[in-house]
N, C-alpha and C. Protein backbone atom coordinates (compact mmCIF):
# COMPACT_ATOMS: atom_id res chain seq x y z
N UNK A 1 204.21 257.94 121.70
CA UNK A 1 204.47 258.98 120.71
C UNK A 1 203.16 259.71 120.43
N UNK A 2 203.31 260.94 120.39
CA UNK A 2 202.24 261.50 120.23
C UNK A 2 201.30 261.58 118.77
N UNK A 3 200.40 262.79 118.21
CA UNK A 3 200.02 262.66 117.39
C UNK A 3 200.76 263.89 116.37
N UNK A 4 200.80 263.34 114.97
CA UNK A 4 201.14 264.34 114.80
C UNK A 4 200.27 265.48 114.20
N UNK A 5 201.13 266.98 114.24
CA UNK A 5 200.09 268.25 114.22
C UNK A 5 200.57 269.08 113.10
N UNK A 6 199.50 269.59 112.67
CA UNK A 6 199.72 270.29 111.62
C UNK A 6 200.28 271.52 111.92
N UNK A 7 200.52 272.32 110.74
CA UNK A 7 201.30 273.78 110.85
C UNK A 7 200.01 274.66 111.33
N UNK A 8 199.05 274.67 111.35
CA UNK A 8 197.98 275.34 111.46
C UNK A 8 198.23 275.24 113.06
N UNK A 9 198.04 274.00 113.84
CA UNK A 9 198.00 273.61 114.84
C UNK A 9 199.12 273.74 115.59
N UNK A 10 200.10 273.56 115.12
CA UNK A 10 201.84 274.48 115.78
C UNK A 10 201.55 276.19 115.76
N UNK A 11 201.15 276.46 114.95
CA UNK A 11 201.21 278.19 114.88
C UNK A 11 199.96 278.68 116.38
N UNK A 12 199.19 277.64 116.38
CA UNK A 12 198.12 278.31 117.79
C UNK A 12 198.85 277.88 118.23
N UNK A 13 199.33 276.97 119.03
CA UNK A 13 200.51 276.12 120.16
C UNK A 13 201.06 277.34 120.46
N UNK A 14 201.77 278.15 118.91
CA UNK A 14 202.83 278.85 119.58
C UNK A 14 202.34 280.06 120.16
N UNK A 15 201.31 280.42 119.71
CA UNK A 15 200.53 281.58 119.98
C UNK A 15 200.23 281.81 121.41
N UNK A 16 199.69 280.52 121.75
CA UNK A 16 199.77 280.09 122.83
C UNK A 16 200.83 280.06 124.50
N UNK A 17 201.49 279.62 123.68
CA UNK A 17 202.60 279.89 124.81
C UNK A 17 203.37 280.76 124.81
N UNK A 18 203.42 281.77 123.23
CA UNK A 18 203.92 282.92 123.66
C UNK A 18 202.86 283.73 124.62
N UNK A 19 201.55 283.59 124.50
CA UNK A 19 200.78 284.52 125.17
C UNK A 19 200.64 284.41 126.46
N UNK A 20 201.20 282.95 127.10
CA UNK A 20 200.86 282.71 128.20
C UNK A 20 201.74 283.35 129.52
N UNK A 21 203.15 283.77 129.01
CA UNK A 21 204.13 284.25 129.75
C UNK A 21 205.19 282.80 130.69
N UNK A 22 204.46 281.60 130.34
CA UNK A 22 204.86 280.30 130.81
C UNK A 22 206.55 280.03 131.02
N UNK A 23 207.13 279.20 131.57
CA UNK A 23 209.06 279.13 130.92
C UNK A 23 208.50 277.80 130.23
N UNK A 24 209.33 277.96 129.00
CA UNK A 24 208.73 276.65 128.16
C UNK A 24 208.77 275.35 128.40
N UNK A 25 209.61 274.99 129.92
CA UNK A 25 209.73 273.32 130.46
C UNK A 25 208.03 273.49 130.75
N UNK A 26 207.95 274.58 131.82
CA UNK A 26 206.04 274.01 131.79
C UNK A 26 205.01 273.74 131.33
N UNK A 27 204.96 274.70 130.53
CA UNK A 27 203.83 274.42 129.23
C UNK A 27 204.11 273.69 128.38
N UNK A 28 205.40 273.13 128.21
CA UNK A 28 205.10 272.01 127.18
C UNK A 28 204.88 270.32 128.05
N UNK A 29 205.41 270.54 129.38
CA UNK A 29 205.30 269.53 130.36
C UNK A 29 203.36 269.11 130.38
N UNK A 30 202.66 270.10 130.84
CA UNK A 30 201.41 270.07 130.89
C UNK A 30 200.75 269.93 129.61
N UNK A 31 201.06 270.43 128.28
CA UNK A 31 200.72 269.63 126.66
C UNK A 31 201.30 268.12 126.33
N UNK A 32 201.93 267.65 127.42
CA UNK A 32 202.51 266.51 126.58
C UNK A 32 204.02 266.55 125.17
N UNK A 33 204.02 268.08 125.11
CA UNK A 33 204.49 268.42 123.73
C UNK A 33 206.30 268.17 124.50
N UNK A 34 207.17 267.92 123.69
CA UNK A 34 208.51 268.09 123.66
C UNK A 34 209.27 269.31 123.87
N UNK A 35 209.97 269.78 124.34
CA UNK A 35 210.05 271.56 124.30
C UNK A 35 211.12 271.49 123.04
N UNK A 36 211.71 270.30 122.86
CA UNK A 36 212.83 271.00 121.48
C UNK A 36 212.29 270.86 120.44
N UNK A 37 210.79 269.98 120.65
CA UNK A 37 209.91 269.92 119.27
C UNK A 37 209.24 271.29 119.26
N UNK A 38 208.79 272.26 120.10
CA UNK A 38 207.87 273.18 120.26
C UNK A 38 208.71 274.30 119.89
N UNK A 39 210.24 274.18 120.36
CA UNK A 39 211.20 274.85 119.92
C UNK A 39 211.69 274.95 118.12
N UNK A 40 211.50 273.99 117.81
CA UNK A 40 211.86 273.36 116.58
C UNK A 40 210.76 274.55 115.54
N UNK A 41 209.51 274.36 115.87
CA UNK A 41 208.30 275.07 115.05
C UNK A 41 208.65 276.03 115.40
N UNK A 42 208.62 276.81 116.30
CA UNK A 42 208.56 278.30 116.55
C UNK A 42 209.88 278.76 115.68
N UNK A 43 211.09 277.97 115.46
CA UNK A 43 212.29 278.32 114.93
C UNK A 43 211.38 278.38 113.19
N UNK A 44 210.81 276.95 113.08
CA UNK A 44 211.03 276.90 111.76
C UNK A 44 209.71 277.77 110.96
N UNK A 45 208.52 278.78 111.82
CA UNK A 45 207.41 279.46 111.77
C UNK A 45 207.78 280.61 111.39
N UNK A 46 208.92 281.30 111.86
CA UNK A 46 209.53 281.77 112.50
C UNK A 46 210.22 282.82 111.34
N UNK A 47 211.16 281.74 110.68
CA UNK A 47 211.67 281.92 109.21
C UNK A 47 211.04 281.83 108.09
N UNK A 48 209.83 280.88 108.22
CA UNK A 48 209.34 281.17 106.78
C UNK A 48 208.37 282.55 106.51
N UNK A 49 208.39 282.76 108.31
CA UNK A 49 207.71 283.92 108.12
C UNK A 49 208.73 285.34 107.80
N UNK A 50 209.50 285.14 107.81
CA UNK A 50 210.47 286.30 107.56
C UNK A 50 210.93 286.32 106.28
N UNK A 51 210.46 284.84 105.21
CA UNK A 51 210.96 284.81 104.00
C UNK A 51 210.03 285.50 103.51
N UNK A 52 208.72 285.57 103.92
CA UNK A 52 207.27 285.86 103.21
C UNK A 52 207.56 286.80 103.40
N UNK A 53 208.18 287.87 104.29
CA UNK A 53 208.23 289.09 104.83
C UNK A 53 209.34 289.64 103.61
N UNK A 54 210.05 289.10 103.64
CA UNK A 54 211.21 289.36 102.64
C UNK A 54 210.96 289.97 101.23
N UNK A 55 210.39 288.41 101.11
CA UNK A 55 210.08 288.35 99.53
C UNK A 55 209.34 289.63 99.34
N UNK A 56 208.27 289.90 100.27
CA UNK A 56 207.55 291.18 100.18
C UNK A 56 207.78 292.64 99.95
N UNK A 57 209.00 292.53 100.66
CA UNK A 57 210.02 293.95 100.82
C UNK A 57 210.86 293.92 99.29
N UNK A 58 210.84 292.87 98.82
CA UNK A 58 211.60 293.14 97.15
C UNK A 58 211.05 293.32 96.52
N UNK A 59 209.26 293.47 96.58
CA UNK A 59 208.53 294.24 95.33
C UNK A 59 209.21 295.12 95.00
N UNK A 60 209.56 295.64 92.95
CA UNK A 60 210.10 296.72 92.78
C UNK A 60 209.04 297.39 92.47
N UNK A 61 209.45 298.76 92.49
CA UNK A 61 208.47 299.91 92.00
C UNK A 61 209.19 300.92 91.70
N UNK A 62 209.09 301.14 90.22
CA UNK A 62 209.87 301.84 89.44
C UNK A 62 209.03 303.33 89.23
N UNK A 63 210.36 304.19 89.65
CA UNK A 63 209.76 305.78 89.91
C UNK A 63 210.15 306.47 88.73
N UNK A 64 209.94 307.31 87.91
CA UNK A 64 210.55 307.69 86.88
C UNK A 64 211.46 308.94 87.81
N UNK A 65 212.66 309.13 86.93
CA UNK A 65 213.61 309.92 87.43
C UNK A 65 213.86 311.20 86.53
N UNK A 66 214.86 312.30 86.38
CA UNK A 66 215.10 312.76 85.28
C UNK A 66 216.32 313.19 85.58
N UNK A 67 217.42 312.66 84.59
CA UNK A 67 218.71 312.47 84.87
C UNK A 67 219.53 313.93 84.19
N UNK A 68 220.20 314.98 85.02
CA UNK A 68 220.66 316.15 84.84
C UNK A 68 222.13 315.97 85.03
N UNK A 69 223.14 315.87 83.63
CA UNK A 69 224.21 315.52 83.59
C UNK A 69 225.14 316.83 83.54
N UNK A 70 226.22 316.73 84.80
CA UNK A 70 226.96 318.41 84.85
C UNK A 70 227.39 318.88 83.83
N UNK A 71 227.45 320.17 83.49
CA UNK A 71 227.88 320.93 82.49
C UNK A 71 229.17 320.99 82.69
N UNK A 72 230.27 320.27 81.58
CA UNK A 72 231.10 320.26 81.98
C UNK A 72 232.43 321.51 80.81
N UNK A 73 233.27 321.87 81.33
CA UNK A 73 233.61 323.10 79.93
C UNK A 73 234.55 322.49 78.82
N UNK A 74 234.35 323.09 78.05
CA UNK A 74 234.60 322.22 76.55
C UNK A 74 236.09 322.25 76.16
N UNK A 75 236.47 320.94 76.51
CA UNK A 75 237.91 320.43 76.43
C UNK A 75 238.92 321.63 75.65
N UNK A 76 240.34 321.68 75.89
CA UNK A 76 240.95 322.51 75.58
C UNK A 76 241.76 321.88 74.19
N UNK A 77 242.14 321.76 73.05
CA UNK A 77 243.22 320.62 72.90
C UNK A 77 244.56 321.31 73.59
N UNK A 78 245.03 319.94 73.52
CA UNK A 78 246.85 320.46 74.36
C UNK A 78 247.56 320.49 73.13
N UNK A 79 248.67 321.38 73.49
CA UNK A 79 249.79 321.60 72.66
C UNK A 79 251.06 320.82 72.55
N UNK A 80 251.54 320.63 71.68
CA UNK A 80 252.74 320.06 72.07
C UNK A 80 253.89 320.71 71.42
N UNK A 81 255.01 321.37 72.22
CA UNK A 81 256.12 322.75 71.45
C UNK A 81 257.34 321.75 70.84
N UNK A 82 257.60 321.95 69.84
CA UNK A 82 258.55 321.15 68.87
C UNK A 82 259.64 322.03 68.89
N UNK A 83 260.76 322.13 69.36
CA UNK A 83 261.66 323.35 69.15
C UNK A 83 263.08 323.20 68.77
N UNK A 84 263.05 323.50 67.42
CA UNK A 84 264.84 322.87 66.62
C UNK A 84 265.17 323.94 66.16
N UNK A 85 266.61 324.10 67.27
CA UNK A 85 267.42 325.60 67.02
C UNK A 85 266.35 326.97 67.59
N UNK A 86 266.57 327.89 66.39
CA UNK A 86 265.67 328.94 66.84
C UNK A 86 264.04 328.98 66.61
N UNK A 87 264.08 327.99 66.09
CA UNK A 87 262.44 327.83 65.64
C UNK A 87 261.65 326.67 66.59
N UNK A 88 260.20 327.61 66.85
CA UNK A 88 259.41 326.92 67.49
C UNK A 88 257.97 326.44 66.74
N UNK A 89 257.78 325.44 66.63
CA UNK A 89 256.19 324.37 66.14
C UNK A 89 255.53 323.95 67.31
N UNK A 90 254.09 324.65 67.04
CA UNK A 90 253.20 324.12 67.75
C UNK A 90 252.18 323.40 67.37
N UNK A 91 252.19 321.50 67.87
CA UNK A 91 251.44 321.04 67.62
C UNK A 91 250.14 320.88 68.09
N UNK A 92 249.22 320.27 67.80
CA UNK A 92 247.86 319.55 68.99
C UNK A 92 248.41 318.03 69.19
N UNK A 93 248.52 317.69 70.46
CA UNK A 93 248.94 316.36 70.83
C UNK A 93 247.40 315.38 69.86
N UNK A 94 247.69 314.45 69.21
CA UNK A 94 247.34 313.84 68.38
C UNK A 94 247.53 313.92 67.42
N UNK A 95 248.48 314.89 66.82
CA UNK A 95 248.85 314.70 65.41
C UNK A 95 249.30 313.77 65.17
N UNK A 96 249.47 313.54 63.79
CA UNK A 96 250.12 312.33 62.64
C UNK A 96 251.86 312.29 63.20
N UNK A 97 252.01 311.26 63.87
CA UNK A 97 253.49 311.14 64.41
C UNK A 97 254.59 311.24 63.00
N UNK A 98 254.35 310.49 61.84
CA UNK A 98 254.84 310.56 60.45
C UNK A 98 255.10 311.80 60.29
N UNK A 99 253.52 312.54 60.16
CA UNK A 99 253.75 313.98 59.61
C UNK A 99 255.08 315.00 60.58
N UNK A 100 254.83 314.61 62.11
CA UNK A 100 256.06 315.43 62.77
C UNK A 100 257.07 314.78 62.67
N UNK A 101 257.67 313.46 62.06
CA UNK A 101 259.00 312.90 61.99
C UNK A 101 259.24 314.03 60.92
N UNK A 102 258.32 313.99 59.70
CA UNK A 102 258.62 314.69 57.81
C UNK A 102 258.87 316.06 58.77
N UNK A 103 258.11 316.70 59.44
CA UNK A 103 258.25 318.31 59.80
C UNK A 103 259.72 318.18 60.56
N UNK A 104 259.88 317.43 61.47
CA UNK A 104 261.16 317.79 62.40
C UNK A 104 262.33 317.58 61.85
N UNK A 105 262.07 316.43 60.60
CA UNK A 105 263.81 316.40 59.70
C UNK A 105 263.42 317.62 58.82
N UNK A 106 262.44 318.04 58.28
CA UNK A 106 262.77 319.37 57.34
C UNK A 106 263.34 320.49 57.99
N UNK A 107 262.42 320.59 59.63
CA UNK A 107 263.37 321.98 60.35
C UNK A 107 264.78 321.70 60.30
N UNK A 108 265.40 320.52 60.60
CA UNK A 108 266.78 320.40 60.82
C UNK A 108 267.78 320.07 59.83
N UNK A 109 266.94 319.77 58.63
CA UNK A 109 267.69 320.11 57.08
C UNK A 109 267.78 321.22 57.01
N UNK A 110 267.10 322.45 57.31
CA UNK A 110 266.86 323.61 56.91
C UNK A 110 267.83 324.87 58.10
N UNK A 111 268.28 324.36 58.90
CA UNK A 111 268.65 324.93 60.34
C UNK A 111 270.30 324.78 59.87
């Protein structure tokens, strides 16, 4: 069993045999090294380097903006036509429902 190596010492390894252009049965044949162990670091170098990379890319940096809300045209109210017999009432939809029950029995007492 070999010795074991630090992360310092896996990261040249890998440096290494990426630089060498080698297929990885050889160069790890001639280190003594395992290729699914050599495989193993480069996987696991690999990712933490992409977390560091990550984490990096989520610095925020806050830009000030200035927020221009559309001009929009100024609501109409709606009507609502009440019509008993010959007579016509025009309400605004939200009136007092009470008040048009009292208005619509007086038109039709009165009709």
């Amino acid at each position: 069993m070999g010795a074991r190596r630090s992360r310092a010492e896996w990261e040249e390894i890998i440096r290494t045999f990426e630089a060498s252009g080698e297929p990885l049965q050889s160069f790890c044949a001639k280190r003594r090294i395992r290729p699914e162990t050599l495989t193993w670091w480069r996987w696991r170098l690999r990712a933490s380097s992409k977390s560091t990379t990550s984490r990096r890319r989520t610095d925020v940096r806050l830009v000030p903006v200035d927020v221009i809300l559309p001009t929009a045209a100024p609501a109409r109210p709606s009507t609502i036509v009440i019509a008993v017999s010959d007579v016509e009432v025009r309400v605004e939809t939200g009136t007092d429902p009470a008040y048009l029950g009292m208005l619509v029995a007086a038109l039709r007492s009165s009709c």
